[in-house]
Protein backbone atom coordinates (compact mmCIF):
# COMPACT_ATOMS: atom_id res chain seq x y z
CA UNK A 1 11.89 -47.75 -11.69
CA UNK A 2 14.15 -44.54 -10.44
CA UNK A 3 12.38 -42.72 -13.12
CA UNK A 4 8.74 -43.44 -11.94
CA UNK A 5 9.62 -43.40 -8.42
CA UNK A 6 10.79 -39.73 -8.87
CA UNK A 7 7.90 -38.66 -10.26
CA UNK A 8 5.59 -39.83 -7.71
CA UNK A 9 7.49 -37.70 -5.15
CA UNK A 10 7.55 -34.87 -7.44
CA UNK A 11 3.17 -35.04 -7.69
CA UNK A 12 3.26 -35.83 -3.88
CA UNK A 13 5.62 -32.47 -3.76
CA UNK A 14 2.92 -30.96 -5.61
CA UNK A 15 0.17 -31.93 -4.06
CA UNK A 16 1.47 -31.07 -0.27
CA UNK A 17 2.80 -27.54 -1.39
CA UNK A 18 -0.52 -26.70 -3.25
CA UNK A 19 -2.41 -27.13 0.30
CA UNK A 20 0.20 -24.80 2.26
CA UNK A 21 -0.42 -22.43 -0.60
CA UNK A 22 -4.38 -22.80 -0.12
CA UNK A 23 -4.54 -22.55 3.72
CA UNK A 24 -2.23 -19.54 3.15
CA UNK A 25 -4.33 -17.68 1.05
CA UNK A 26 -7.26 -18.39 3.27
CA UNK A 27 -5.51 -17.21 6.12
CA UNK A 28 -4.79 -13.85 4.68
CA UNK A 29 -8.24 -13.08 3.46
CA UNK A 30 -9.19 -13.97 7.38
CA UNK A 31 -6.80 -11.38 8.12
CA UNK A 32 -7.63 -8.50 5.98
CA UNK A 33 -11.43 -9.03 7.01
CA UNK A 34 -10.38 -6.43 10.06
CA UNK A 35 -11.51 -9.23 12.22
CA UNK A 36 -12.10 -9.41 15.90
CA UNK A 37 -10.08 -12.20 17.76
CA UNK A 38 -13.21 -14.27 18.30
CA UNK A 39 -14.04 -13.60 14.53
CA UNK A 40 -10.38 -15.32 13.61
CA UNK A 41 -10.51 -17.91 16.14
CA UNK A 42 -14.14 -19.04 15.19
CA UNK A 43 -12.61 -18.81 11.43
CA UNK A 44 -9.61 -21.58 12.51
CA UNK A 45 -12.27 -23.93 13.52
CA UNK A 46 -13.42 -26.12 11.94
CA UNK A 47 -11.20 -25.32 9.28
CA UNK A 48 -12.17 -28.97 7.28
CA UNK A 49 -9.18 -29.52 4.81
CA UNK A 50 -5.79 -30.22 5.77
CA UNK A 51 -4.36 -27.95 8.13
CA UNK A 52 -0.74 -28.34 7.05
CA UNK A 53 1.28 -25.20 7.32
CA UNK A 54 4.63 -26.67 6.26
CA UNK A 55 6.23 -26.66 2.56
CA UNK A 56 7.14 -29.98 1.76
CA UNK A 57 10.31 -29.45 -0.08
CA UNK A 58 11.76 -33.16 0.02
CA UNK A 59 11.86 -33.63 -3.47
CA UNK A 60 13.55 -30.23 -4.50
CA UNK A 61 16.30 -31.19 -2.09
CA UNK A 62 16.46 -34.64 -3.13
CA UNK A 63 16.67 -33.13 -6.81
CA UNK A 64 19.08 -30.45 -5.67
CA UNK A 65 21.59 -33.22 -4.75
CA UNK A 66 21.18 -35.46 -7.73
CA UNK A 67 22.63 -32.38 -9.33
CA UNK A 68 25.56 -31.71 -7.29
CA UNK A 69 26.27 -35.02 -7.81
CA UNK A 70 25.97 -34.93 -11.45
CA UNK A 71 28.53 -31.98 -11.74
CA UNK A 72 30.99 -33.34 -9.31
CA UNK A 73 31.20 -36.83 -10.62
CA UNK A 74 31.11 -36.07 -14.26
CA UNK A 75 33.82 -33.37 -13.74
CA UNK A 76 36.45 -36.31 -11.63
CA UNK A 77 35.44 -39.01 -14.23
CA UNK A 78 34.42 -37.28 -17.49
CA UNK A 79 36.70 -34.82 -17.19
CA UNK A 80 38.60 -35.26 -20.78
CA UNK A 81 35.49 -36.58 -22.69
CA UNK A 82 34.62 -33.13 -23.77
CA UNK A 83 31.03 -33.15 -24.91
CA UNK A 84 29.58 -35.77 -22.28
CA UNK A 85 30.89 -33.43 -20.23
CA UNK A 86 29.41 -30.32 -21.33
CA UNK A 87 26.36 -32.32 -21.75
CA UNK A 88 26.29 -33.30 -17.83
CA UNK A 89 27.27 -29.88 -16.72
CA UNK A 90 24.02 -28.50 -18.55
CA UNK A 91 21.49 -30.90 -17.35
CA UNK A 92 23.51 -30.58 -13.69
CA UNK A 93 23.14 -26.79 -14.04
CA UNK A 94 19.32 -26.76 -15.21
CA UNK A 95 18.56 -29.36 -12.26
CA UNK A 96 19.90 -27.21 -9.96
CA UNK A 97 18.28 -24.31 -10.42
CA UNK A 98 15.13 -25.72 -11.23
CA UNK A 99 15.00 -27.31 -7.59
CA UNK A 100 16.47 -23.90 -6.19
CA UNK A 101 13.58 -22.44 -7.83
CA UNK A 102 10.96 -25.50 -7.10
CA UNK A 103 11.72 -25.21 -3.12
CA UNK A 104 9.24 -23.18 -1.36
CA UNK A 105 9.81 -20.40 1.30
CA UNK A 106 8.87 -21.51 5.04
CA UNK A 107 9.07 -17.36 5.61
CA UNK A 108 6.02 -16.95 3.24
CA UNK A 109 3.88 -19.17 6.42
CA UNK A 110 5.65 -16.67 8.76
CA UNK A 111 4.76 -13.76 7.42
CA UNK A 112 1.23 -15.25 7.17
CA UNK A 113 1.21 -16.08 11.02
CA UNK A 114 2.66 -12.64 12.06
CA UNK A 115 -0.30 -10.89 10.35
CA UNK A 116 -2.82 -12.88 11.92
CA UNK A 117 -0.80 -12.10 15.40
CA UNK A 118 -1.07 -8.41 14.48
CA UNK A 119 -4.15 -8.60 13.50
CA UNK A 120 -5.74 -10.13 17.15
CA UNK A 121 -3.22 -8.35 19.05
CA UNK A 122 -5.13 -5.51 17.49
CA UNK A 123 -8.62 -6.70 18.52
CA UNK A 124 -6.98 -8.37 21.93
CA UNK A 125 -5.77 -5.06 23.15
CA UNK A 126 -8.25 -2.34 21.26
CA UNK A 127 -5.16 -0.70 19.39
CA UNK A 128 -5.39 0.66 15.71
CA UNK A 129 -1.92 1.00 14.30
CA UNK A 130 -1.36 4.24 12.47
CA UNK A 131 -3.71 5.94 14.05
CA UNK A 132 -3.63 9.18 16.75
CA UNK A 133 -5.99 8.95 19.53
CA UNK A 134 -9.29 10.81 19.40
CA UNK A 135 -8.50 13.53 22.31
CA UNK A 136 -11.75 15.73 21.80
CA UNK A 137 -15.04 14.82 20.09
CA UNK A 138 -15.71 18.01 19.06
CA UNK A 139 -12.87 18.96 17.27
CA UNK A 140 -11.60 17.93 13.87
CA UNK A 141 -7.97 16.28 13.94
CA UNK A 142 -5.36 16.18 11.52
CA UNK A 143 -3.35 12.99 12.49
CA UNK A 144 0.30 14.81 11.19
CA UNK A 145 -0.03 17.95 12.62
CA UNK A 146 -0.79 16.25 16.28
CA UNK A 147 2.27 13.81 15.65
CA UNK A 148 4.47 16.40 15.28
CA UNK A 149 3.27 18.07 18.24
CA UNK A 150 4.15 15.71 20.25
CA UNK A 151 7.15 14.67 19.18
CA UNK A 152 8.47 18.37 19.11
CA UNK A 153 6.95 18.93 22.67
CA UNK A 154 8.44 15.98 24.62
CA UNK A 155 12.41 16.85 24.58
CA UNK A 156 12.76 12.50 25.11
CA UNK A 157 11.67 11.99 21.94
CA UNK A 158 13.74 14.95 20.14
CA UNK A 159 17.06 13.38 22.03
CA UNK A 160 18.71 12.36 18.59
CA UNK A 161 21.81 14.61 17.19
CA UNK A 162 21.33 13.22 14.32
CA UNK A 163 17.34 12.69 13.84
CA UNK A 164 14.27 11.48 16.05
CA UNK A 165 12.53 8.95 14.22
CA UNK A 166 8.58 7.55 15.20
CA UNK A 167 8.95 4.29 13.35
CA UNK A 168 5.54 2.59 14.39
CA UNK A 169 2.24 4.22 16.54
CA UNK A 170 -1.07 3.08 17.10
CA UNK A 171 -3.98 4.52 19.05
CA UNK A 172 -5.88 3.32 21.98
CA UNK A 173 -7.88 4.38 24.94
CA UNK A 174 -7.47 3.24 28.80
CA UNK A 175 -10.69 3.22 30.85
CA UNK A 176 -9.53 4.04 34.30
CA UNK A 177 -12.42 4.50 37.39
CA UNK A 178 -14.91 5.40 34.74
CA UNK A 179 -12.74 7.58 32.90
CA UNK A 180 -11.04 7.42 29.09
CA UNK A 181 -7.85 8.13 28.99
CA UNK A 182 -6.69 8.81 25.15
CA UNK A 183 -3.24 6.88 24.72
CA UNK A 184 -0.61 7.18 21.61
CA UNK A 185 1.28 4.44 21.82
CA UNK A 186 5.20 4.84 20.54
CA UNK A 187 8.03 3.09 18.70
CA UNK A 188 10.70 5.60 19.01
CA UNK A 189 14.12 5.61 17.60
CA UNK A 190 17.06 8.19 18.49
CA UNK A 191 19.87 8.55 16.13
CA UNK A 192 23.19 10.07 17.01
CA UNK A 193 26.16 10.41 15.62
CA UNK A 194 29.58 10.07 16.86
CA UNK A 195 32.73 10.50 15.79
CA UNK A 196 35.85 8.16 16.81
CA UNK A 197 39.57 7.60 15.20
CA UNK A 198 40.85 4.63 13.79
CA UNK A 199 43.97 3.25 14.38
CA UNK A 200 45.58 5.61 11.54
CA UNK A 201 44.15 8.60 13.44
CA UNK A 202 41.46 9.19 10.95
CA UNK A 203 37.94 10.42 11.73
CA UNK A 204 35.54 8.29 11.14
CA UNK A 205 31.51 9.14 12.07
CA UNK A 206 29.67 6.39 13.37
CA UNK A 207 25.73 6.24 13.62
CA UNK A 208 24.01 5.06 16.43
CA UNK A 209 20.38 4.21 16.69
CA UNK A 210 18.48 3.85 20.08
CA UNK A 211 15.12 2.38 19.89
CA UNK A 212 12.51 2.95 22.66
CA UNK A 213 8.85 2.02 23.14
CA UNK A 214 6.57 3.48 25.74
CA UNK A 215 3.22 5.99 25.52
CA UNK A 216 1.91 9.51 25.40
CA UNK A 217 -1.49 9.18 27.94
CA UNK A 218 -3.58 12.59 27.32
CA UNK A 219 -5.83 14.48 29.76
CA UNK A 220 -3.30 14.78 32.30
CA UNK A 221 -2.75 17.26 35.43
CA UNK A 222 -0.58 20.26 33.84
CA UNK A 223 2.34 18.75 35.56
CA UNK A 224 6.15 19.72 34.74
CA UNK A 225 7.66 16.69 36.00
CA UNK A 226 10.70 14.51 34.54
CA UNK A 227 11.72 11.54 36.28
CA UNK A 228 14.48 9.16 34.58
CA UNK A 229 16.80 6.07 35.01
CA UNK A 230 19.31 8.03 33.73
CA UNK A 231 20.59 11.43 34.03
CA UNK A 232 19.25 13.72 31.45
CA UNK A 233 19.46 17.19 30.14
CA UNK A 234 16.32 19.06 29.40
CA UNK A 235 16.52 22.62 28.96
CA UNK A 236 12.59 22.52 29.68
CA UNK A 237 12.71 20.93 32.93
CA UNK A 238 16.15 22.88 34.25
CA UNK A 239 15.63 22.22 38.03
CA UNK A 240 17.16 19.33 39.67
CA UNK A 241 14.93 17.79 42.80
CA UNK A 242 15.75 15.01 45.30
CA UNK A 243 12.47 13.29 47.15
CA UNK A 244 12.77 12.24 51.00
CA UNK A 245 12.70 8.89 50.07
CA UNK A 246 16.81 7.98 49.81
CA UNK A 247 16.21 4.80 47.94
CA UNK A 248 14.27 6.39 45.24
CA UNK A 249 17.26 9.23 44.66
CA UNK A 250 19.85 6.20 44.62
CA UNK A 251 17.71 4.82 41.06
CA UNK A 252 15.88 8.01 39.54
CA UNK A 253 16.52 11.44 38.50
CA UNK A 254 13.97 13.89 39.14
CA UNK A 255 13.34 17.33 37.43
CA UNK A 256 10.63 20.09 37.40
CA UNK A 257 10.79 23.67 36.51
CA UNK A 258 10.19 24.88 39.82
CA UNK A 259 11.30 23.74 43.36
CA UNK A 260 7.69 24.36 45.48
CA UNK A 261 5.49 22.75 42.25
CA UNK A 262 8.14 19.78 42.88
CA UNK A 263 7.81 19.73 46.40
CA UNK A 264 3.81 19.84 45.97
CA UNK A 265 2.73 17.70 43.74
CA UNK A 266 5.33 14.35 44.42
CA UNK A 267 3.98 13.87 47.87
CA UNK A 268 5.72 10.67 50.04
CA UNK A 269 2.11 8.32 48.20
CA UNK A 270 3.04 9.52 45.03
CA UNK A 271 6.93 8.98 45.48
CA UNK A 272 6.34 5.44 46.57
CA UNK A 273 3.67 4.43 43.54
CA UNK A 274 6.78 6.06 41.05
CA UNK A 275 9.08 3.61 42.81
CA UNK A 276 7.10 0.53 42.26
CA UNK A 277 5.84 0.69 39.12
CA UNK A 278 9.01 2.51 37.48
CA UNK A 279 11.12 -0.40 38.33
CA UNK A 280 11.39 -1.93 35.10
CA UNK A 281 11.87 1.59 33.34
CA UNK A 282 14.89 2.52 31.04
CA UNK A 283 13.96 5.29 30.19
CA UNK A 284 11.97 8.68 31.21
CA UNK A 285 8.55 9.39 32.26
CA UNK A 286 7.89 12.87 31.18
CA UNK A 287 5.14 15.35 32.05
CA UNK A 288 3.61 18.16 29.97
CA UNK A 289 2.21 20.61 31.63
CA UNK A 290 0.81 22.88 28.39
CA UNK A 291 -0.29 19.34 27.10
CA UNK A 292 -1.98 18.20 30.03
CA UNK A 293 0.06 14.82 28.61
CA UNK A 294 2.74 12.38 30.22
CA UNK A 295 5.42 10.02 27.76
CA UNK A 296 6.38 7.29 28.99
CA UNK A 297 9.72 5.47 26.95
CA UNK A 298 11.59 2.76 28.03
CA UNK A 299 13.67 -0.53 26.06
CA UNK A 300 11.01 -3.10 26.37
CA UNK A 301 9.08 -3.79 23.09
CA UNK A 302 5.53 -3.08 24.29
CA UNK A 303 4.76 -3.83 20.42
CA UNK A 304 6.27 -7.55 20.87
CA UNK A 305 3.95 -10.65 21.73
CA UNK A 306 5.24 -13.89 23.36
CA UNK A 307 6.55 -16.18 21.42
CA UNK A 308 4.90 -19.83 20.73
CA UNK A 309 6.64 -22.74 22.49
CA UNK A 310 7.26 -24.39 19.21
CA UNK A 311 7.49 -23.64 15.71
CA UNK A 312 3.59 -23.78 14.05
CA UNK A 313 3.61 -26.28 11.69
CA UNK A 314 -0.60 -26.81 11.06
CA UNK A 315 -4.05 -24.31 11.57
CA UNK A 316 -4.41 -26.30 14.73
CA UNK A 317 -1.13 -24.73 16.68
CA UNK A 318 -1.83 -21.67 15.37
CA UNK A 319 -5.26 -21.32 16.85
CA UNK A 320 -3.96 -22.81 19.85
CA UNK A 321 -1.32 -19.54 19.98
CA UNK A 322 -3.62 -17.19 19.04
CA UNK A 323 -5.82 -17.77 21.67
CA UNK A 324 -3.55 -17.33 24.09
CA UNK A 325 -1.59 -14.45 22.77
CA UNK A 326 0.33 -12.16 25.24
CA UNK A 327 2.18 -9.23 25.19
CA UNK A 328 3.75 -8.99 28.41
CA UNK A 329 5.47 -5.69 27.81
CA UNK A 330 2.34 -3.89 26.90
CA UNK A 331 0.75 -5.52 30.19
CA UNK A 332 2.91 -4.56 32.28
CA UNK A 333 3.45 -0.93 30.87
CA UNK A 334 -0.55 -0.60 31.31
CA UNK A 335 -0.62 -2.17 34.88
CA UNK A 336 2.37 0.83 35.97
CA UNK A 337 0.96 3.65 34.12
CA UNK A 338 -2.37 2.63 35.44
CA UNK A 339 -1.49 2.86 39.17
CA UNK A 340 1.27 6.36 37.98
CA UNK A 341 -2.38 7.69 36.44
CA UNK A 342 -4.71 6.55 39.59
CA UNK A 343 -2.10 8.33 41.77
CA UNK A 344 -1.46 11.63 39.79
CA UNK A 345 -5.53 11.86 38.74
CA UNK A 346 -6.32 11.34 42.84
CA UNK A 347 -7.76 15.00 43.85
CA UNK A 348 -6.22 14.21 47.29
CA UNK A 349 -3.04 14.10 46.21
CA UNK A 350 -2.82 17.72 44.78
CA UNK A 351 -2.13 19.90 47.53
């Protein structure tokens, strides 16, 4: 019977759905455990039940059409019957939004999956998101107060007319020939405003928002250096400097505050490390010399981690991603600072 056979995919519906739902709420309380990436791999495996991470909404779709079959036909045919077809418009209407309502959200396993990634990209990488970098032992921090600080003393993250916005940071440390190197890492976002004319003539502002990633690395040489892929303006840094190396001039802009310091501290070594591992900047690499503190900001998403081959559709493929998540553009930002930090940090190098 139609009537029987519906109901057996409606419990087999139910019965699919209500092991997504389980494995989802497992997977969250793995992921709010603060886990380490062992910890949530080791957690994936066994996992025992069914490892099923897709809604099976088959019989919400195949109920969805019933109705929009109901309304159109009784509307061609029924159309001067009056109450039948009132009568088929309601139940039409009600089985239409009850399989609108019975179909369950694929972006609910997303979200799920994206936490977990967060979550071992965390342990992966030894970053704590919304967190500042411990920079002395002894002294008490307040987390705001050294935020602001750095924002207001790096002029490329104040280069918004219209505001300077830190929309995500985390905290880490690089250990670097037996040193620690406090990091802040950055999500920055500039926003401008222009204003243009429409065809009539008319003013009309339009907002612009730039969004850069990069990192503020602490316990620095009290350098005042700038050096940029594009042409910048910093009243801070008001000297303009060209290197002997012609190739470098021809892709960055260099500033300082003073010609000799210039001269001094970017020897012909240090020119040459800047020029290979800046080559994938679009941005600025920015030294403080009162902060003893470089920022680094360029487009790549150092907070973005590649992408699985395939949609996850069970606990086994997402195991199988997690293990071998990457994050290419936080990589290959640490590789370039690394060698930019090895070259400025080299007591050789200073005079």
């Amino acid at each position: 019977m139609p009537l029987e056979h519906l109901q057996e995919r409606w419990h087999f519906h139910q019965r699919m759905n209500k092991k997504v739902w389980n494995n989802i709420h497992r997977l969250r309380n793995i992921a709010l455990s603060n886990p380490s990436k062992q910890e949530v791999l080791d957690a994936l495996h066994p996992w025992r039940l069914s490892i099923s991470l897709r809604y099976n909404n088959t019989f919400s779709y195949l109920l969805l059409g019933i109705s929009i079959l109901l309304l159109v036909g009784s509307t061609l045919y029924l159309y001067q019957t009056g109450l039948p077809l009132l009568l088929c418009w309601i139940v039409g209407i009600f089985l239409a939004a009850y399989a609108l309502l019975s179909i369950d959200k694929q972006s609910e396993v997303e979200d799920m999956i994206n936490l977990l990634q967060d979550s071992v990209f965390q342990s992966q990488y030894d970053i704590k998101f919304s967190e500042f970098p411990t920079i002395d032992q002894n002294i008490a921090m307040n987390q705001t107060y050294m935020l602001a600080k750095v924002t207001q003393g790096f002029p490329c993250l104040n280069e918004g007319n219209a505001g300077n916005e830190i929309a995500q940071y985390a905290a880490t440390h690089w250990h670097i020939d037996g040193h620690n190197y406090p990091v802040l890492l950055l999500h920055y976002i500039a926003v401008s405003e222009i204003v243009i004319r429409n065809q009539k003539g008319e003013e009309i502002r339009k907002r612009i928002e730039t969004p850069r990633w990069g990192a503020c690395v602490f316990d620095m040489p009290a350098l005042a250096l700038v050096i940029s892929s594009e042409n910048v303006n910093y009243e801070r840094y008001p000297v303009r400097w060209t290197s002997s190396d012609i190739q470098f001039n021809q892709r960055f802009y260099l500033y300082g505050q003073q010609e000799f310091e210039l001269a001094k501290n970017l020897s012909p070594l240090r020119t040459l490390t800047l020029a290979n591992h800046l080559q994938h900047m679009k941005g600025r690499l920015v030294f403080h010399e009162q902060m003893q503190a470089f920022c680094y900001l360029s487009r790549q998403n150092i907070f973005e981690c590649k992408k699985p081959a395939k949609n996850i559709t069970d606990v086994s493929q997402l195991r199988g991603y997690l293990r071998t998540l990457q994050a290419p553009h936080y990589e290959q930002m640490q590789h370039s600072l690394t060698a930019i930090i090895r070259s400025f940090r080299d007591e050789n190098l200073l005079h």
